[in-house]
PDB file of N, CA and C in Angstrom:
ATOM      1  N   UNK A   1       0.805  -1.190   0.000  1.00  0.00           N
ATOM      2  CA  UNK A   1       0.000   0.000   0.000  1.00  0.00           C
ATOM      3  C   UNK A   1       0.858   1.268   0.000  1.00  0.00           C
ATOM      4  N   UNK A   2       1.917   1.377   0.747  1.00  0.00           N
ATOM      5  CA  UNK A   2       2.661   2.484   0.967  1.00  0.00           C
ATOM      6  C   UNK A   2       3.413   3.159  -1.027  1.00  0.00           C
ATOM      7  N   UNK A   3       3.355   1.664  -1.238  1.00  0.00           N
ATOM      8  CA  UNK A   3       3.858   1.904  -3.028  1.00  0.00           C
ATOM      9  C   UNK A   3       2.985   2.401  -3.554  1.00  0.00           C
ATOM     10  N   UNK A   4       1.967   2.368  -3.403  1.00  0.00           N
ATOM     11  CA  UNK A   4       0.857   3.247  -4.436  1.00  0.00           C
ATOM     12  C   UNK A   4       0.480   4.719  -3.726  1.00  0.00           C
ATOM     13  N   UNK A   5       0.713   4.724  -2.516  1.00  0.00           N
ATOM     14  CA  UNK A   5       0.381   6.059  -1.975  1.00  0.00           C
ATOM     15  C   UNK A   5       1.891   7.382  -2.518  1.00  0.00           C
ATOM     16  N   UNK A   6       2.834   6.763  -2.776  1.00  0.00           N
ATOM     17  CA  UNK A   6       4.303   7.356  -2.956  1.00  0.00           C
ATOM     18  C   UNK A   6       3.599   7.756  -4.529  1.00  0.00           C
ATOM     19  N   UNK A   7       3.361   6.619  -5.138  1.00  0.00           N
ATOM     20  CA  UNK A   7       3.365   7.053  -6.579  1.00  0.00           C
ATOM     21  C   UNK A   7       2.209   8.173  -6.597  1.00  0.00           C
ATOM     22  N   UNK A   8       1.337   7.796  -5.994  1.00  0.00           N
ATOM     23  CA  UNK A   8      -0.330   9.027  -5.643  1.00  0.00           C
ATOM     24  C   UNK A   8       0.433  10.016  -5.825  1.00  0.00           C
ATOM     25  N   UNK A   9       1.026  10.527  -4.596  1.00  0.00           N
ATOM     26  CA  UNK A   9       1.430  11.213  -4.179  1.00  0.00           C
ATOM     27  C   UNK A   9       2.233  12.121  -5.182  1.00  0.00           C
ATOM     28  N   UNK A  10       3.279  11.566  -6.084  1.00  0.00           N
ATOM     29  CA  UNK A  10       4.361  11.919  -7.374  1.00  0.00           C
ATOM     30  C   UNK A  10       3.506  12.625  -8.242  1.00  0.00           C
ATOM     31  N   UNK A  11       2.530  11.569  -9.086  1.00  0.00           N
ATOM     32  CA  UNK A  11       1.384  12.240  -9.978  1.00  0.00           C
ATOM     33  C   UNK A  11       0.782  13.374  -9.233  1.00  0.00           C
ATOM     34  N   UNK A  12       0.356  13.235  -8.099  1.00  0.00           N
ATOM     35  CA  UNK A  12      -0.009  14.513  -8.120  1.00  0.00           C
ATOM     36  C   UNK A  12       0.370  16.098  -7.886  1.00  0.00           C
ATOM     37  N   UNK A  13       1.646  15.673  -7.511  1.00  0.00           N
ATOM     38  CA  UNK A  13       2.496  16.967  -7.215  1.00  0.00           C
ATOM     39  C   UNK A  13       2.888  17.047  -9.046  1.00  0.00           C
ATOM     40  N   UNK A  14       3.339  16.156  -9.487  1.00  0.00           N
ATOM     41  CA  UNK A  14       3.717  16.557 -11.176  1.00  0.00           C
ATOM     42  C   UNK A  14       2.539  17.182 -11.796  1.00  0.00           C
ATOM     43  N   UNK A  15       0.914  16.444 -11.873  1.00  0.00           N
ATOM     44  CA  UNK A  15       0.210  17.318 -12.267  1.00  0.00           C
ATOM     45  C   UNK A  15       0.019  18.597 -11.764  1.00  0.00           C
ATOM     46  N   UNK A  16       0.174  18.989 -10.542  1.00  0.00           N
ATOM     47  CA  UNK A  16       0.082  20.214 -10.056  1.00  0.00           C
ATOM     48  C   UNK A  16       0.939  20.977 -10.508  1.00  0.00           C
ATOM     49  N   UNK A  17       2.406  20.707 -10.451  1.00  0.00           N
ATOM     50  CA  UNK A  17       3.467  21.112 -11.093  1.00  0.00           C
ATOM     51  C   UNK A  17       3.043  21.926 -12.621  1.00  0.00           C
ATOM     52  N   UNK A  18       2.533  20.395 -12.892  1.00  0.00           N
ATOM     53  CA  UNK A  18       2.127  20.928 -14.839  1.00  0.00           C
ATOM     54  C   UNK A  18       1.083  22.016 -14.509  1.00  0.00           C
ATOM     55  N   UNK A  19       0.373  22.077 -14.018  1.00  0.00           N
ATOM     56  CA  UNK A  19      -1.024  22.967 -13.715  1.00  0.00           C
ATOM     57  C   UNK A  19      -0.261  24.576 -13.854  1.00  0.00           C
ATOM     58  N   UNK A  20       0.786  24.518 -12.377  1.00  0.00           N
ATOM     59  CA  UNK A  20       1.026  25.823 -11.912  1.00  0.00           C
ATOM     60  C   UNK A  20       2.473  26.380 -13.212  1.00  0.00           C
ATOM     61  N   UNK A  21       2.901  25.616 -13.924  1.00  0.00           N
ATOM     62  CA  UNK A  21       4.014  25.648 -15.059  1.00  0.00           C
ATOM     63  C   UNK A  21       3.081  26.499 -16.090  1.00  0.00           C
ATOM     64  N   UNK A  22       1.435  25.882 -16.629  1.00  0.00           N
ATOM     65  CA  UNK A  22       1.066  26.237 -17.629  1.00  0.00           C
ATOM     66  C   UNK A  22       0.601  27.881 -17.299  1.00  0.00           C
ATOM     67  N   UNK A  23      -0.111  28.015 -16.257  1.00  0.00           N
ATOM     68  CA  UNK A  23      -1.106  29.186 -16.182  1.00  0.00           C
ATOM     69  C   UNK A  23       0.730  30.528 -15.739  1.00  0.00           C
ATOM     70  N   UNK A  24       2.068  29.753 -14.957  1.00  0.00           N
ATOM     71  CA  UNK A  24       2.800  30.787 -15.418  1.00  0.00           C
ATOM     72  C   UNK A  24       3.476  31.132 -16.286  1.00  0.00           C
ATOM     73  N   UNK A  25       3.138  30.313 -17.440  1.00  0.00           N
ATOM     74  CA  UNK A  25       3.508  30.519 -18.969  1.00  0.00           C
ATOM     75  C   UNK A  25       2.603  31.259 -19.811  1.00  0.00           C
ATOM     76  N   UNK A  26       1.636  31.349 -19.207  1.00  0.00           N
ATOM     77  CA  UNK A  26       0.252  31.836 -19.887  1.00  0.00           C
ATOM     78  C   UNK A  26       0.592  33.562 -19.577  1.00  0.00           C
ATOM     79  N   UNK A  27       0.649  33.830 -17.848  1.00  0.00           N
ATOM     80  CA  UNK A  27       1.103  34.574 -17.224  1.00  0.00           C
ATOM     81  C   UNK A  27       2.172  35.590 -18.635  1.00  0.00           C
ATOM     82  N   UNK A  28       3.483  34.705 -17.758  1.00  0.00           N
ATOM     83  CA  UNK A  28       4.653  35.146 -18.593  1.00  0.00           C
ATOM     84  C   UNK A  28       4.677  35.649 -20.023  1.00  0.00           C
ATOM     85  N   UNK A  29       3.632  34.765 -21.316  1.00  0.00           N
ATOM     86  CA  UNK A  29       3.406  35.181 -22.394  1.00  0.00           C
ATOM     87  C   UNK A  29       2.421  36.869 -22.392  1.00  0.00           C
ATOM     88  N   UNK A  30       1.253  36.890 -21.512  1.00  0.00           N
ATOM     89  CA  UNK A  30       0.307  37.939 -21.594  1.00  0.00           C
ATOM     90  C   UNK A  30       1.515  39.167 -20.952  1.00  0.00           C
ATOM     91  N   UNK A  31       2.291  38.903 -20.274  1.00  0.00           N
ATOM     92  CA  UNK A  31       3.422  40.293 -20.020  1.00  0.00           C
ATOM     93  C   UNK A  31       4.331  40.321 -21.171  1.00  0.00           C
ATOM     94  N   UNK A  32       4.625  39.541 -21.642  1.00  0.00           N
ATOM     95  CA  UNK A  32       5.756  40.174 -22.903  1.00  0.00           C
ATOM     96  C   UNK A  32       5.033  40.091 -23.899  1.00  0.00           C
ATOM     97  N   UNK A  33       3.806  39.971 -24.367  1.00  0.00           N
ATOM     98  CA  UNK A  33       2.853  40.526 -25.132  1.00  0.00           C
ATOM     99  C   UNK A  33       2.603  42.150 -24.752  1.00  0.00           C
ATOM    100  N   UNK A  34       2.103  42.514 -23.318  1.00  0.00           N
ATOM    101  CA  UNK A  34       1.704  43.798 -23.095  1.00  0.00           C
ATOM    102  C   UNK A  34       2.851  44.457 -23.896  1.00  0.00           C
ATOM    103  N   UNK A  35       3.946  44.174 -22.702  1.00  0.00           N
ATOM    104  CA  UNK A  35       5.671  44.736 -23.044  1.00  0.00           C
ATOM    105  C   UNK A  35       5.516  45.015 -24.451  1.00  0.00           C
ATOM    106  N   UNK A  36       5.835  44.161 -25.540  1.00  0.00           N
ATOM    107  CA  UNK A  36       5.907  44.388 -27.236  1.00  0.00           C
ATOM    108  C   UNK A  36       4.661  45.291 -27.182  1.00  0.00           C
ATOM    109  N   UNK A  37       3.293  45.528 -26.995  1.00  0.00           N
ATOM    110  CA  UNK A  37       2.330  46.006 -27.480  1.00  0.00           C
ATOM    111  C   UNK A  37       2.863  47.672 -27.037  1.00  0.00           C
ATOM    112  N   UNK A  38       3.365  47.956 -26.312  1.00  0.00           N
ATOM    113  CA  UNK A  38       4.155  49.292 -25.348  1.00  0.00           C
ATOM    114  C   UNK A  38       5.281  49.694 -26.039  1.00  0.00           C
ATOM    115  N   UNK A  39       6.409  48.992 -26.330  1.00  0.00           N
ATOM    116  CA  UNK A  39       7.841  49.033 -27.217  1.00  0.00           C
ATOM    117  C   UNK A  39       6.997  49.855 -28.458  1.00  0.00           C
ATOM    118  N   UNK A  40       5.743  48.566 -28.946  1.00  0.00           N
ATOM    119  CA  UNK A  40       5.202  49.142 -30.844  1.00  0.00           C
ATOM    120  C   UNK A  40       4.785  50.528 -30.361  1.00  0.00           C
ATOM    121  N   UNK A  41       4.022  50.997 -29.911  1.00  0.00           N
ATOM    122  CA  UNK A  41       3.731  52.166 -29.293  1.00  0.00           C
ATOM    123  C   UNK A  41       3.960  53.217 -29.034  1.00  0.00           C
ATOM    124  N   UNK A  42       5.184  52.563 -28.749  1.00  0.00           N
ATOM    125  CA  UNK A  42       6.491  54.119 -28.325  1.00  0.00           C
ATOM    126  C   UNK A  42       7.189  54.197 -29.805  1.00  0.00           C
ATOM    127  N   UNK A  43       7.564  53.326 -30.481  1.00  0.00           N
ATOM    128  CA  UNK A  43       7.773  53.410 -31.702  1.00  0.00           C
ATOM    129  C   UNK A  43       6.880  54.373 -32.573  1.00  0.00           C
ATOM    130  N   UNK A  44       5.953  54.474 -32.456  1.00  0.00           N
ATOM    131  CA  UNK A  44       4.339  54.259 -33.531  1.00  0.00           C
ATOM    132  C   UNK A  44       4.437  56.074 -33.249  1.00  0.00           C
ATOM    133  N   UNK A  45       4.762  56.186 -31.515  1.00  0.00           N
ATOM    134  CA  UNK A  45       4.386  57.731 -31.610  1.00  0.00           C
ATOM    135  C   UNK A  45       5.764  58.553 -31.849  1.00  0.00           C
ATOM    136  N   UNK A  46       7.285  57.777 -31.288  1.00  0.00           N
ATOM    137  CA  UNK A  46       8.415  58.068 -32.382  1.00  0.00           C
ATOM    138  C   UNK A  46       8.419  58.641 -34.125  1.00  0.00           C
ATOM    139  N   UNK A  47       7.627  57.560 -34.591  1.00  0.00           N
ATOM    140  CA  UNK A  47       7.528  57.782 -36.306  1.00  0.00           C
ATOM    141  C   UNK A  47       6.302  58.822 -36.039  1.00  0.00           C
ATOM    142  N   UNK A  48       5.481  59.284 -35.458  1.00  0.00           N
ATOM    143  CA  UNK A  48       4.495  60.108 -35.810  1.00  0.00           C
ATOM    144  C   UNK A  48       5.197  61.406 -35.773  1.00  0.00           C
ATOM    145  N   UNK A  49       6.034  61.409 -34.569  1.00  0.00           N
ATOM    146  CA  UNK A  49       6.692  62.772 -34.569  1.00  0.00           C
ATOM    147  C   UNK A  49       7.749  63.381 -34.954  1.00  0.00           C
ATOM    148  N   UNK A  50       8.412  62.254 -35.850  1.00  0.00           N
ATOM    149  CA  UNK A  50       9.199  62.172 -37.174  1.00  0.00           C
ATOM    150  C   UNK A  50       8.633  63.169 -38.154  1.00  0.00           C
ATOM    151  N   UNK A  51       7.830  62.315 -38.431  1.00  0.00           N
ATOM    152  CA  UNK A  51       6.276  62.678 -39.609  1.00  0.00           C
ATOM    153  C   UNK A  51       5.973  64.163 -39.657  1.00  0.00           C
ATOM    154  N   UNK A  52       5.562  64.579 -38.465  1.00  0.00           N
ATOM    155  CA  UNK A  52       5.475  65.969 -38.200  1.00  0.00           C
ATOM    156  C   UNK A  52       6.434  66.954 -38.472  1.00  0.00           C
ATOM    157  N   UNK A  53       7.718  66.435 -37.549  1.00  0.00           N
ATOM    158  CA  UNK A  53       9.088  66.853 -37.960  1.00  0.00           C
ATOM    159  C   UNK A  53       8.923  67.273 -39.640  1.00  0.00           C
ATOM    160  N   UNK A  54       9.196  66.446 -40.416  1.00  0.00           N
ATOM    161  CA  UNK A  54       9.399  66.433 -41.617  1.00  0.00           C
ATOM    162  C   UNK A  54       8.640  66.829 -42.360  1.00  0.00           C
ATOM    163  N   UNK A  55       7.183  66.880 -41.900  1.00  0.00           N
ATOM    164  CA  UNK A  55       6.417  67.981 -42.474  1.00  0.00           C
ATOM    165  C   UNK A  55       6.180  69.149 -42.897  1.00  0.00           C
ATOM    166  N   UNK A  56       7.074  70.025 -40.969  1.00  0.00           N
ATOM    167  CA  UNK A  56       6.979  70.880 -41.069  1.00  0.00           C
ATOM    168  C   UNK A  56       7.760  71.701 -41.699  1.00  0.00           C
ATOM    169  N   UNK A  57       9.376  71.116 -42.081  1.00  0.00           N
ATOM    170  CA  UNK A  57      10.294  70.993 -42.438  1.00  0.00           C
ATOM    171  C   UNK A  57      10.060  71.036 -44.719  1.00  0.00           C
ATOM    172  N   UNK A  58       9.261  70.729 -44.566  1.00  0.00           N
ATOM    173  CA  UNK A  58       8.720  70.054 -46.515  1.00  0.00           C
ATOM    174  C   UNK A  58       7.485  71.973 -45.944  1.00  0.00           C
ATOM    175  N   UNK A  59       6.999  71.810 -45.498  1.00  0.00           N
ATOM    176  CA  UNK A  59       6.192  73.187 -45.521  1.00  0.00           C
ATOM    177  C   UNK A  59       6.553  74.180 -45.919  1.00  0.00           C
ATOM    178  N   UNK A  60       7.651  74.553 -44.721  1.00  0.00           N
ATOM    179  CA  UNK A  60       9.064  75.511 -44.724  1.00  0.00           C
ATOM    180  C   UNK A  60       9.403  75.218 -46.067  1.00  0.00           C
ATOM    181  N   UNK A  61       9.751  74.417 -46.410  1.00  0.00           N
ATOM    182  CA  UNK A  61      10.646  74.423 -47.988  1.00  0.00           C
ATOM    183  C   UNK A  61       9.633  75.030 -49.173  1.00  0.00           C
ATOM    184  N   UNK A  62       8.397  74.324 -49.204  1.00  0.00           N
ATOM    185  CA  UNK A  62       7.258  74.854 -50.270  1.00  0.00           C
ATOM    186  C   UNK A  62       7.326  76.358 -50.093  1.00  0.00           C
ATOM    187  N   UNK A  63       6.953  76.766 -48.740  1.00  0.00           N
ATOM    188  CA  UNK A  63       6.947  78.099 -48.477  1.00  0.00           C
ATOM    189  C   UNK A  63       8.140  78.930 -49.227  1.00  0.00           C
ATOM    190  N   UNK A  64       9.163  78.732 -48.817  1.00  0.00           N
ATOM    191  CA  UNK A  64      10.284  79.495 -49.910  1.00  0.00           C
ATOM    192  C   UNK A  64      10.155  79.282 -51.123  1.00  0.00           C
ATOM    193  N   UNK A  65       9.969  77.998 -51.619  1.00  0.00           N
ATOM    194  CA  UNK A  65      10.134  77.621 -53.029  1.00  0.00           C
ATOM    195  C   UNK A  65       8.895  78.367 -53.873  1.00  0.00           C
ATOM    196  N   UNK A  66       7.447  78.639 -53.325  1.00  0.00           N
ATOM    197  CA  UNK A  66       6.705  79.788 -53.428  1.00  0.00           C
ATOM    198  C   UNK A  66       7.006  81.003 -53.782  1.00  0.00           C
ATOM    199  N   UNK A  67       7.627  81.380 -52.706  1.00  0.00           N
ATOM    200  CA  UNK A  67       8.222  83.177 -52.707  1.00  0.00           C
ATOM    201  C   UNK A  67       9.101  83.429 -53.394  1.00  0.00           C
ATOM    202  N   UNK A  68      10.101  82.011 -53.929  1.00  0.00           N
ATOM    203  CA  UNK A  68      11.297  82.209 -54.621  1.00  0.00           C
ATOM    204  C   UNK A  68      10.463  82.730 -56.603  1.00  0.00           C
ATOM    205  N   UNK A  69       9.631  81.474 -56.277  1.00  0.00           N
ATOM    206  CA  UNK A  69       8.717  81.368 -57.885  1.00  0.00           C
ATOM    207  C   UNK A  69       8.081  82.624 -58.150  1.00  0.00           C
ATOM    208  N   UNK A  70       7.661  83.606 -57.339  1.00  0.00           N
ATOM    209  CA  UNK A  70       6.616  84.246 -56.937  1.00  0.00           C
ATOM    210  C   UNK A  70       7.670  86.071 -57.549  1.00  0.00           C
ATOM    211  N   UNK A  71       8.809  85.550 -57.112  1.00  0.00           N
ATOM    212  CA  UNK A  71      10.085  86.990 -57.504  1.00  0.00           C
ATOM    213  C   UNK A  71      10.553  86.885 -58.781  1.00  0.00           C
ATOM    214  N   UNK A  72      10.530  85.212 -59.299  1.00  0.00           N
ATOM    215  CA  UNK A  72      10.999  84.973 -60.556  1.00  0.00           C
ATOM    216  C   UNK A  72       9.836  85.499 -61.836  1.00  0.00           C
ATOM    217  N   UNK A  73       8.729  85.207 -61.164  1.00  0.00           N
ATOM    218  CA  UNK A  73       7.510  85.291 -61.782  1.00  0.00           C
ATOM    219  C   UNK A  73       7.649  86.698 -62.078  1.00  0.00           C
ATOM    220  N   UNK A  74       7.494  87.830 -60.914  1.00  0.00           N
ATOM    221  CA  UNK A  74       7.751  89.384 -61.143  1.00  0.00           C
ATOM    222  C   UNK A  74       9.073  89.469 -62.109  1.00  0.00           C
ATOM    223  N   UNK A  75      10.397  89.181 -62.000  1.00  0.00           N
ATOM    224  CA  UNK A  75      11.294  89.164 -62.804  1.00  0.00           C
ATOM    225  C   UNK A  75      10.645  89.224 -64.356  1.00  0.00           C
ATOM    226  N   UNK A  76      10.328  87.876 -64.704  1.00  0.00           N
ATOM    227  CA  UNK A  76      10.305  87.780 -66.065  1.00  0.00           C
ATOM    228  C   UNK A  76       9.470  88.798 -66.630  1.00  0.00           C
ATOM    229  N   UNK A  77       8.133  88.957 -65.599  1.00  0.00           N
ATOM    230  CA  UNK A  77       7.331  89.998 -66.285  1.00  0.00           C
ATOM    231  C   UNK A  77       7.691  91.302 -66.568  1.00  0.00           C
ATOM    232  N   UNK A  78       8.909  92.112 -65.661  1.00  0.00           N
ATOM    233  CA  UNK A  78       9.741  93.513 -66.173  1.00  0.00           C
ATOM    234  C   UNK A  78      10.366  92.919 -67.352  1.00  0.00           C
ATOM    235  N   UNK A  79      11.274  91.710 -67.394  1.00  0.00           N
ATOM    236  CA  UNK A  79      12.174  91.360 -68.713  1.00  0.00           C
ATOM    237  C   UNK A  79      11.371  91.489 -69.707  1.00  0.00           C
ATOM    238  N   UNK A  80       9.981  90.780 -69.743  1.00  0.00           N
ATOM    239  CA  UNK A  80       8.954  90.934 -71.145  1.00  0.00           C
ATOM    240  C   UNK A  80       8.601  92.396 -71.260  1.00  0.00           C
ATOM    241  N   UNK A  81       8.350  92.872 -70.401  1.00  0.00           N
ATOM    242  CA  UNK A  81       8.066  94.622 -70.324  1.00  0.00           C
ATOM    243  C   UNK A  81       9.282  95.151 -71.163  1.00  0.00           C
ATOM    244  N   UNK A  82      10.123  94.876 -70.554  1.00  0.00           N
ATOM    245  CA  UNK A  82      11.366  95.889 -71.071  1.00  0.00           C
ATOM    246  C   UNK A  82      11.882  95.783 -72.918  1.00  0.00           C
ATOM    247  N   UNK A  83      11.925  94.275 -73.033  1.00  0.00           N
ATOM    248  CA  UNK A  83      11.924  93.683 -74.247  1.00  0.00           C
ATOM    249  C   UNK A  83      10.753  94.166 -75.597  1.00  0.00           C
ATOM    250  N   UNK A  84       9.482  94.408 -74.940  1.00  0.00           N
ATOM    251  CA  UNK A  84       8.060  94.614 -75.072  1.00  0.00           C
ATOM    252  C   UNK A  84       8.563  96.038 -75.872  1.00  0.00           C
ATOM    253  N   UNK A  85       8.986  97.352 -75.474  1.00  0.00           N
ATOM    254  CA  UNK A  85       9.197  97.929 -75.312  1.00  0.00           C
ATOM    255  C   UNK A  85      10.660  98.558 -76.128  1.00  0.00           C
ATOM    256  N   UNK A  86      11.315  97.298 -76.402  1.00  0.00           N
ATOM    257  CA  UNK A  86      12.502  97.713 -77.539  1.00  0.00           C
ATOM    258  C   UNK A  86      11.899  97.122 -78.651  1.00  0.00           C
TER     259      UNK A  86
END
């Protein structure tokens, strides 16, 4: 009798074992899931404010490239005037 109570005894600490192994693997996976979901995140709002960066940056540039077109534009029209005119 004492032989089958030892072995009882084995199985059931191993299934318990397996029990308390799975749910802290389950555990362990749902935190380095959060973790990665937090890392993408901080990334996600990194590239957004890249984005912006570089926006404002491409704005700024249109903006001159505007005013630059905008003097060339007046230019040519005295050159045709003046030409107009000889």
């Amino acid at each position: 009798m004492t032989d089958h109570s030892t072995v009882f005894s084995i199985l059931t600490a191993l299934v318990l074992l397996a029990i308390v192994f799975v749910f802290g693997m389950k555990y362990f996976s749902a935190a380095r899931q959060t973790r990665a979901l937090a890392d993408n995140q901080d990334a996600y709002r990194k590239l957004a404010e890249l984005a912006t960066t570089a926006q404002s940056a491409s704005a700024a540039s249109l903006s001159a490239l505007q005013s630059d077109f905008a003097e060339m534009k007046s230019r040519l029209a005295s050159i045709e005037k003046i030409l107009s005119e000889v």
